[in-house]
Protein backbone atom coordinates (compact mmCIF):
# COMPACT_ATOMS: atom_id res chain seq x y z
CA UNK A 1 -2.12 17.38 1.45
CA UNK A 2 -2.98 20.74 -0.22
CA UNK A 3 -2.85 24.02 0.23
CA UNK A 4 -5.88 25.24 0.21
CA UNK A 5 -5.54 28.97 -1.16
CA UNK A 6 -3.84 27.60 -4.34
CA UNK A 7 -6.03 24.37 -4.58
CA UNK A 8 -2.59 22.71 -5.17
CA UNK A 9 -0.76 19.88 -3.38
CA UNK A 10 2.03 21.60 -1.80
CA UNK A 11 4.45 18.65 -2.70
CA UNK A 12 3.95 20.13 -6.61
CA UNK A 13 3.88 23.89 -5.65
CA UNK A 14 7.53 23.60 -4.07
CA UNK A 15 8.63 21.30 -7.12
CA UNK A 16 7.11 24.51 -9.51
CA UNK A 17 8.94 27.05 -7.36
CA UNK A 18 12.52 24.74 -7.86
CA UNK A 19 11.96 24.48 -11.56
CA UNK A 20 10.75 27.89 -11.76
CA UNK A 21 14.30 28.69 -9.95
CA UNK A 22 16.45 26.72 -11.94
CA UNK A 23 17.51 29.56 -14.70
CA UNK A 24 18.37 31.99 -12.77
CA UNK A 25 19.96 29.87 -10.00
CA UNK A 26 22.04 29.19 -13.23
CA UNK A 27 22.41 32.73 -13.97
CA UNK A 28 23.73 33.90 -10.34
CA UNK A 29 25.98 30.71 -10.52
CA UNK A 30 27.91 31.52 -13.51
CA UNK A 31 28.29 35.10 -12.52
CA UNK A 32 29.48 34.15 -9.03
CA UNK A 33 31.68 30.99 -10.56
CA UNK A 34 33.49 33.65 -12.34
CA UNK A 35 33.23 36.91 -10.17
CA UNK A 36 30.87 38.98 -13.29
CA UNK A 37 29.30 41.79 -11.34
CA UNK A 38 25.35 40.88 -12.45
CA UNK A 39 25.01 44.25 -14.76
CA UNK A 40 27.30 42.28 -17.07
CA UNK A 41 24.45 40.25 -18.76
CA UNK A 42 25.87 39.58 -21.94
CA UNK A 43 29.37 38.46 -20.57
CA UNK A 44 27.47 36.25 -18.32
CA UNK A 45 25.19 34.68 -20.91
CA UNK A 46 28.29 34.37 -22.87
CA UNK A 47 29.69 32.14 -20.29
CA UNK A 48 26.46 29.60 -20.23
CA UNK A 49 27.04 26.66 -21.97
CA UNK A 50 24.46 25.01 -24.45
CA UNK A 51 23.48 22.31 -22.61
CA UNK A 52 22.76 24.61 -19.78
CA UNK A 53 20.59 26.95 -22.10
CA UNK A 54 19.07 23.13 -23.08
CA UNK A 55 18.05 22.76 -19.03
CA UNK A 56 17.25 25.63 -18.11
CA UNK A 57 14.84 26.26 -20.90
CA UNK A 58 13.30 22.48 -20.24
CA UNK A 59 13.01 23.86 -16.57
CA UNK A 60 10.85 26.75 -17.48
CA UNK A 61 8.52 24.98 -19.78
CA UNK A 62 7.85 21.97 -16.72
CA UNK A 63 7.31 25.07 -14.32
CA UNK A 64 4.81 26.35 -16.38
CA UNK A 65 2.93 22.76 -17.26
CA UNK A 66 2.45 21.74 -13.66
CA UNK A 67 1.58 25.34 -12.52
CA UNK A 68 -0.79 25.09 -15.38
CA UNK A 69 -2.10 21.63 -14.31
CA UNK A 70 -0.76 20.56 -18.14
CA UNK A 71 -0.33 16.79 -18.56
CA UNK A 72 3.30 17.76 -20.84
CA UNK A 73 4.93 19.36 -17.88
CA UNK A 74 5.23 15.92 -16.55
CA UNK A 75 6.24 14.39 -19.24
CA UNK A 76 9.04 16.85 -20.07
CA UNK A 77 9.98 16.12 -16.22
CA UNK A 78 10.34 13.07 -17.72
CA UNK A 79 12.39 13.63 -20.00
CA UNK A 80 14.55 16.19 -18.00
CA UNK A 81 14.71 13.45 -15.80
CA UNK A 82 16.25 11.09 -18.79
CA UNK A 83 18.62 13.88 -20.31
CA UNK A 84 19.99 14.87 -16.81
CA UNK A 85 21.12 11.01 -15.78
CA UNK A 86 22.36 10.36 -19.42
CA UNK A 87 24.46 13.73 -19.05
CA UNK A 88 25.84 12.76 -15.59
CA UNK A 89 26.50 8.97 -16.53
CA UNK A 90 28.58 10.42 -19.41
CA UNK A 91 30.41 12.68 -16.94
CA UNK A 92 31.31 9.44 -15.25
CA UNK A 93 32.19 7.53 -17.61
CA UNK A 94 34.14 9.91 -18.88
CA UNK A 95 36.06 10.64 -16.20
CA UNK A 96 36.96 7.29 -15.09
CA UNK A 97 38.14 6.98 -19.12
CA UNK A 98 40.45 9.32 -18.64
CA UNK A 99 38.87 12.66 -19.77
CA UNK A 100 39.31 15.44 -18.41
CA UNK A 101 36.69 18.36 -17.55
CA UNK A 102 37.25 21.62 -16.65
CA UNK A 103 34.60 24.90 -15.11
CA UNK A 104 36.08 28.00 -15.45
CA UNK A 105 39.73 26.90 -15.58
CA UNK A 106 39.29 24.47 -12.63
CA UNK A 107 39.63 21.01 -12.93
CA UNK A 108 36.40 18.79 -12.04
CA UNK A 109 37.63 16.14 -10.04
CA UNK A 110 36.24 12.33 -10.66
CA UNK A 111 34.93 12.07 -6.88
CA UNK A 112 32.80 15.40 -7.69
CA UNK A 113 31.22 14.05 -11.09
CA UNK A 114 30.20 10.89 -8.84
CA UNK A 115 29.02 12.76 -6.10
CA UNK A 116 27.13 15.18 -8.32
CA UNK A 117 25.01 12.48 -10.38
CA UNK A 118 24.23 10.66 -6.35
CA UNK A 119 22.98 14.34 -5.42
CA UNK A 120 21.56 14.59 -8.94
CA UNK A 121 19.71 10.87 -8.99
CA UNK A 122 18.12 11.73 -5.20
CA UNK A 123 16.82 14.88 -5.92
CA UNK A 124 15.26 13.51 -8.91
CA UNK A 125 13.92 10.30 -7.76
CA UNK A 126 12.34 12.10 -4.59
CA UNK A 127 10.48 15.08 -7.31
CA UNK A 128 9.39 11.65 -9.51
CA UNK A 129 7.82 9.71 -6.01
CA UNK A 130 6.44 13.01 -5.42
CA UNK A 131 4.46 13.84 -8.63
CA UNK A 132 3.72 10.96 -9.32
CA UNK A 133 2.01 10.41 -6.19
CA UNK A 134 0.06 13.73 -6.67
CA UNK A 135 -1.51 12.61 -9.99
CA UNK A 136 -4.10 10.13 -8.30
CA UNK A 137 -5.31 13.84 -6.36
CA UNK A 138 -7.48 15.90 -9.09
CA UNK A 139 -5.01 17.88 -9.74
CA UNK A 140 -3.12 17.13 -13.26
CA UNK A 141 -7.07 16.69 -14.50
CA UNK A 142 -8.99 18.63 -12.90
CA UNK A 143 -12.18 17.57 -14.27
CA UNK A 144 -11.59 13.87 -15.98
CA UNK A 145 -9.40 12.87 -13.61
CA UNK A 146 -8.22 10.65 -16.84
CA UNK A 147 -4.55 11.10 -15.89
CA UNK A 148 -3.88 9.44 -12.55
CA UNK A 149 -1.52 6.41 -10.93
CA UNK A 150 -4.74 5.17 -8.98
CA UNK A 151 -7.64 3.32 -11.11
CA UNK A 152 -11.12 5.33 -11.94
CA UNK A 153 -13.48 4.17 -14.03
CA UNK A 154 -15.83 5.93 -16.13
CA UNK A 155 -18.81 3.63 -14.99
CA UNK A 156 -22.77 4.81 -13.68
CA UNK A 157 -24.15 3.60 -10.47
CA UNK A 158 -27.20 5.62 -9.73
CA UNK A 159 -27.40 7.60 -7.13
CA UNK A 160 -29.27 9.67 -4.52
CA UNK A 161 -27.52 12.45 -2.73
CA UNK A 162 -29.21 14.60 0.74
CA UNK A 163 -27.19 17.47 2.74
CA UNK A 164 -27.02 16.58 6.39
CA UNK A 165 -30.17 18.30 6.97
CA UNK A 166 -31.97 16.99 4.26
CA UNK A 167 -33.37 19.90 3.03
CA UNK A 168 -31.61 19.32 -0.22
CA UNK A 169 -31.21 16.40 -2.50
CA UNK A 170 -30.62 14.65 -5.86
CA UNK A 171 -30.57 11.86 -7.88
CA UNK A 172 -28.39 11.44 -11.21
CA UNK A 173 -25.70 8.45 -12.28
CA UNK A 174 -21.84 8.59 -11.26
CA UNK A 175 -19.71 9.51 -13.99
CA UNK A 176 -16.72 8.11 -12.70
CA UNK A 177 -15.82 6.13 -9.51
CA UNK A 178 -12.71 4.69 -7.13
CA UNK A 179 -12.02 2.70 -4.16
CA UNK A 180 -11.88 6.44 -2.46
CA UNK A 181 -14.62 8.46 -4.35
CA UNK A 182 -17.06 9.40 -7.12
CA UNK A 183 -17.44 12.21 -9.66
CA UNK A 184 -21.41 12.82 -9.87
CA UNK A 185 -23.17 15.27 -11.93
CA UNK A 186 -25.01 18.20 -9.94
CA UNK A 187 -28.62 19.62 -10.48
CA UNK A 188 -29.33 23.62 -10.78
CA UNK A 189 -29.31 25.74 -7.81
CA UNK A 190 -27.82 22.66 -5.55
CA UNK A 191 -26.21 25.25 -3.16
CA UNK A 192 -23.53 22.83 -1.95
CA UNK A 193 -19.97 24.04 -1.20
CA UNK A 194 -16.76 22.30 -1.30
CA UNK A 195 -16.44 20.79 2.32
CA UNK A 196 -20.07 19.97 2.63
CA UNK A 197 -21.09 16.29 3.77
CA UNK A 198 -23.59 14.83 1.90
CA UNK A 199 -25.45 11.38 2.78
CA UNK A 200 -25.15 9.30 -0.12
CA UNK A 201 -27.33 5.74 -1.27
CA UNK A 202 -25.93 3.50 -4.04
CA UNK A 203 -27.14 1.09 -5.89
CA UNK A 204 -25.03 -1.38 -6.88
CA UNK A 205 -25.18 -4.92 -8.43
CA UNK A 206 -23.78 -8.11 -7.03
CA UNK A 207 -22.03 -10.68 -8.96
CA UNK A 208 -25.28 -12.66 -9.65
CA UNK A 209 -26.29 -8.80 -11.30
CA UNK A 210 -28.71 -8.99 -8.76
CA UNK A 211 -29.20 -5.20 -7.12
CA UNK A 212 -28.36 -3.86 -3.97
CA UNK A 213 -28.06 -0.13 -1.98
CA UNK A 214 -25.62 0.77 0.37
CA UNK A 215 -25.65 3.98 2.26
CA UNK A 216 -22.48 6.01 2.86
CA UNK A 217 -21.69 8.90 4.08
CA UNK A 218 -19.49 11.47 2.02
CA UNK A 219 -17.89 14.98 1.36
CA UNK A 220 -17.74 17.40 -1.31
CA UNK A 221 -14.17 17.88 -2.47
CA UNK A 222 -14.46 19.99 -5.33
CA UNK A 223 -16.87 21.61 -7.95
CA UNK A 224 -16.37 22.34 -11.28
CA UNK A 225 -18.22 23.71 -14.19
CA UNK A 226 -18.17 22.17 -17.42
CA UNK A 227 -18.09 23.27 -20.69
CA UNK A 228 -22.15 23.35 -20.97
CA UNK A 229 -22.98 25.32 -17.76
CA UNK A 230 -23.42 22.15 -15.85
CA UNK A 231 -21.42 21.36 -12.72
CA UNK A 232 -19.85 18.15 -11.16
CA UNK A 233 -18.91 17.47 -7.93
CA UNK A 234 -15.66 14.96 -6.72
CA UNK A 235 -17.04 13.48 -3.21
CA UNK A 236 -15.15 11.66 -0.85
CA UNK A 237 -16.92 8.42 0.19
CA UNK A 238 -16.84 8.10 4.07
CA UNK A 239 -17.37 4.70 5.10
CA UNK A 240 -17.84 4.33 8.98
CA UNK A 241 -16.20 1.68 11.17
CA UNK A 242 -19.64 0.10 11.61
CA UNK A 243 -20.15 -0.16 7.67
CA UNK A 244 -17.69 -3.37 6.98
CA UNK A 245 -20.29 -5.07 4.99
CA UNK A 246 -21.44 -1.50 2.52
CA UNK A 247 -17.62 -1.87 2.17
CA UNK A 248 -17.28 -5.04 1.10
CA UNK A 249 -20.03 -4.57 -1.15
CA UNK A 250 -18.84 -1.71 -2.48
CA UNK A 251 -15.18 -3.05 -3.15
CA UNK A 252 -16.36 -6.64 -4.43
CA UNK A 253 -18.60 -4.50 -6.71
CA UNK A 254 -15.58 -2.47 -7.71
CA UNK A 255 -13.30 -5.54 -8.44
CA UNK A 256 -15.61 -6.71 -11.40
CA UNK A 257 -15.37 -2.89 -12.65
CA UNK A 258 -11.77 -2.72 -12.54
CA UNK A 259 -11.12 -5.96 -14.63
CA UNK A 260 -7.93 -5.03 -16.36
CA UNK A 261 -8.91 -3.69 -19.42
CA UNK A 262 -6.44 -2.98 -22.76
CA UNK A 263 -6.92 -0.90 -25.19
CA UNK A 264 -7.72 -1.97 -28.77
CA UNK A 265 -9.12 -0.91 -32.01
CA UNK A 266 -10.97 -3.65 -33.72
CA UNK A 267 -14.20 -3.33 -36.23
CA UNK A 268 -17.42 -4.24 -34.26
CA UNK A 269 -21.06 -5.04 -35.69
CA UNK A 270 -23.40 -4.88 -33.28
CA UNK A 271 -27.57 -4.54 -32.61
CA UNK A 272 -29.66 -3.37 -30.26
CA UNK A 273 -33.99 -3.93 -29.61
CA UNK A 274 -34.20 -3.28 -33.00
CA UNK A 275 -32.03 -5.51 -34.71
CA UNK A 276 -30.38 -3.28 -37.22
CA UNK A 277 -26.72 -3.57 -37.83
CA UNK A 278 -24.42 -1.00 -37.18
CA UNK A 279 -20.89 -0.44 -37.10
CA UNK A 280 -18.35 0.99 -34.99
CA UNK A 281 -14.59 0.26 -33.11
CA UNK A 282 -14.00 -1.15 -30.36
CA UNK A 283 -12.00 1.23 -28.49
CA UNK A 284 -10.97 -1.45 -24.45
CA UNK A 285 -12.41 -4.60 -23.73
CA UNK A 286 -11.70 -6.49 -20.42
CA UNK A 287 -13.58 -10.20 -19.46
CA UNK A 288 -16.13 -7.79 -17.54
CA UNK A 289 -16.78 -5.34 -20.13
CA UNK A 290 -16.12 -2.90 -23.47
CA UNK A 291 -16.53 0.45 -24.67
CA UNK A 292 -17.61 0.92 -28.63
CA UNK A 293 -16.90 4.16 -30.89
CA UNK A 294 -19.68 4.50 -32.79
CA UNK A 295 -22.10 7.11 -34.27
CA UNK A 296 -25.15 5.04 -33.86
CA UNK A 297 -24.67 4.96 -30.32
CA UNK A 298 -27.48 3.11 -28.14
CA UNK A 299 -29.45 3.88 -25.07
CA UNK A 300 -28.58 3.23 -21.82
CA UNK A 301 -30.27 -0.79 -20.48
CA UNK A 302 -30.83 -1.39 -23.80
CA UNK A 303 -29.43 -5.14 -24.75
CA UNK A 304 -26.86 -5.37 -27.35
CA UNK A 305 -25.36 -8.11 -29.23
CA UNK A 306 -21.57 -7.36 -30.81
CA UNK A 307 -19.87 -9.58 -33.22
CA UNK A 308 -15.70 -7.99 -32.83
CA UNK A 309 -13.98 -9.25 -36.03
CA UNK A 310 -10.03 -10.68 -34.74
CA UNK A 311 -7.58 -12.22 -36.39
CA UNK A 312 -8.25 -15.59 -35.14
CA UNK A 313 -11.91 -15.31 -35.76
CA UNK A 314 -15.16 -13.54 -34.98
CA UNK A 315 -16.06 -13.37 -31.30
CA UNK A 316 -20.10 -12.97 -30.24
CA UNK A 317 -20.91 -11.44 -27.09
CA UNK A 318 -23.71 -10.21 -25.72
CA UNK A 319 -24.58 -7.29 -22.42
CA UNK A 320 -26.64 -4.45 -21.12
CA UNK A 321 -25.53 -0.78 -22.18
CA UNK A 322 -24.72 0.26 -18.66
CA UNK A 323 -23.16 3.87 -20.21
CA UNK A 324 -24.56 5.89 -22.94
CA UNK A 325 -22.22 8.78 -24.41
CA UNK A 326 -23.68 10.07 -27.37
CA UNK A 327 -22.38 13.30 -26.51
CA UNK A 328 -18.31 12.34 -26.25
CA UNK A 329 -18.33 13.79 -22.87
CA UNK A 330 -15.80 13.00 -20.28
CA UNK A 331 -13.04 12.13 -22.18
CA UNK A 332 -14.56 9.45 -24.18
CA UNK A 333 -15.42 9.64 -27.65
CA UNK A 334 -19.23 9.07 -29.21
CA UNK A 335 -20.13 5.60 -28.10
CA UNK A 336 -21.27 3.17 -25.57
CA UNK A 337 -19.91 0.76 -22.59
CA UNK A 338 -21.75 -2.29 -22.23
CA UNK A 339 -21.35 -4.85 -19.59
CA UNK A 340 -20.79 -8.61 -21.16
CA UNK A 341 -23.14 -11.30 -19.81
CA UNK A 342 -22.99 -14.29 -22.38
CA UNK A 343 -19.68 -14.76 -24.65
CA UNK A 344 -20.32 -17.47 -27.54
CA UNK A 345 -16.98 -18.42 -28.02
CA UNK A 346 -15.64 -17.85 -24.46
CA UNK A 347 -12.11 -20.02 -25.27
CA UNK A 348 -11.44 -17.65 -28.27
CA UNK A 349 -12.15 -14.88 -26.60
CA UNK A 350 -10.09 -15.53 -23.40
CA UNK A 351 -7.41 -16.18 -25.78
CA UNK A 352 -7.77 -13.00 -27.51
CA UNK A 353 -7.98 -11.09 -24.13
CA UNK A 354 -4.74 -13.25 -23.15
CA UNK A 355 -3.01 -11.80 -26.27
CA UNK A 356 -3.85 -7.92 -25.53
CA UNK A 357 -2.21 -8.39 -21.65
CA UNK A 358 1.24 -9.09 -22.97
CA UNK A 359 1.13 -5.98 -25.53
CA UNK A 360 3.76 -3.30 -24.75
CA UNK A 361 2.62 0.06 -23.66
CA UNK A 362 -1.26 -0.64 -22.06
CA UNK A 363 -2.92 1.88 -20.08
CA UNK A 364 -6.56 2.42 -18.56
């Protein structure tokens, strides 16, 4: 749900207006705790505590990163979040220890600390389900989409677009895609406006690599320009109650792109039609796939062979560059994705695969 004059989700606007709020809810409450007429700034700042400065400084900042669709003003959520439990699990323990707190000469009782980190843990917990659930929208990353709960994978399926009257159309490779949409590049003078539908044909590959098209209807969702002049498009795939095989298709096609992939950063030789041996790092690898950093970066369908150097050994596989990226675009670096169709060593490198699930801190 969004509101459509701001482009925002409405969930995160009325989380930015609460955060923008917080200092001088702060403010009015100290002045009001002890009856300062509001002209008196400096006895009233005088009254603010550190750790209140601390909060209501961190509440500013996150205001301004999700207004600004910045990926830090959910992080320092985060750790407002973390600082504002710790604080109130002190309070308790505290209290319960004996120690005794006092707000302008009033005694905190131990039933108000409790009840104020309950009120304090909600409220929290509701903004986290919240944003969090608003970073799968393009919203946070407006045009990557790289930061998001939901999967999306920088993977081409070519495509041909027509408007409903087909008076207009196009043909290009995806740039990203998801169980729910694509992100597509856009030719000059395409005249299409967010909201218009769009009949789209994909062509796919089934498991045997064989190919396949499915037809789908779909909806632009947003444009933006990027840094070269060029637009993309997010579109909203469609599918129709009679199209329970296109969907199949498209989600068993989808399963083998979203292997779970881990990030890594091993030395790679590899050669293309040529034969020549370059270098570069291997940057994620999953059993479907992996994406190299290189400077010698090859063409898109051309056949590779890669030799990944491990600590248990080199491992030889061998694909089809299904994404070139010479270019660094789209949140990549320089390199290539290939898709892996022969592994030499396939016990090693299941192994080695099995090793990078269990590392701490993975992410797509």
């Amino acid at each position: 749900m969004t509101l459509r004059f701001f482009n925002y989700p409405i969930p995160v606007l009325l989380v930015t207006v609460v955060f923008f709020a917080v200092p001088f809810l702060n403010f009015f409450a100290i002045a009001a705790l002890y009856d300062l007429d509001l002209e008196h700034f400096s006895m009233i700042f005088s009254r603010i505590q550190p750790w209140q400065y601390v909060f209501s400084g961190l509440s500013a900042i996150i205001a301004y990163g999700l207004i600004a669709k910045k990926k830090f003003g959910y992080y320092l959520f985060l750790c407002f979040s973390f600082l504002s439990l710790t604080y109130n699990a002190w309070m308790v323990l505290s209290v319960t220890l004996g120690k005794k707190f006092f707000l302008a000469g009033i005694r905190i009782h131990t039933s108000d600390v409790i009840w104020n980190m309950a009120v304090t843990t909600v409220l929290l917990g509701i903004v986290f389900y919240f944003l969090r659930r608003e970073i799968a929208a393009p919203y946070l990353s407006g045009k990557r989409r790289g930061w998001r709960t939901k999967y999306r994978e920088t993977h081409p399926i070519p495509f041909h677009w027509a408007n409903s009257d087909g008076e207009r159309e196009g043909d290009g490779q995806t740039i990203n895609i998801s169980r729910n949409g694509i992100l597509i590049p856009l030719p000059a003078h395409h005249f299409l406006k967010v909201g218009d539908p769009i009949n789209l044909l994909l062509k796919l590959e089934k498991e045997s690599r064989d190919p396949v098209s499915i037809s789908v209807h779909a909806k632009i969702v947003r444009i933006d320009e990027e840094d070269d002049g060029s637009e993309i498009a997010g579109v909203q795939l469609l599918f129709q109650i009679n199209q329970k095989e296109e969907k199949q298709i498209y989600e068993a096609f989808l399963a083998r792109v979203f292997a779970p992939r881990y990030p890594v950063s091993n030395p790679v030789n590899f050669s293309g039609k040529n034969n020549q041996i370059c270098q570069g790092t291997l940057l994620n690898v999953s059993m479907e796939g992996l994406y190299i950093e290189t400077s010698s970066v090859l063409g898109q369908d051309q056949i590779c062979n890669v030799k990944i150097q491990t600590r248990s050994g080199e491992i030889s596989v061998g694909g089809v560059v299904r994404w070139s990226n010479p270019q660094g675009k789209y949140g990549k670096p320089s390199g290539f994705g290939i898709q892996i169709d022969t592994i030499e060593n396939k016990n090693l490198f299941r192994i080695w695969i099995w090793k990078q699930r269990f590392k701490l801190f993975h992410g797509r």
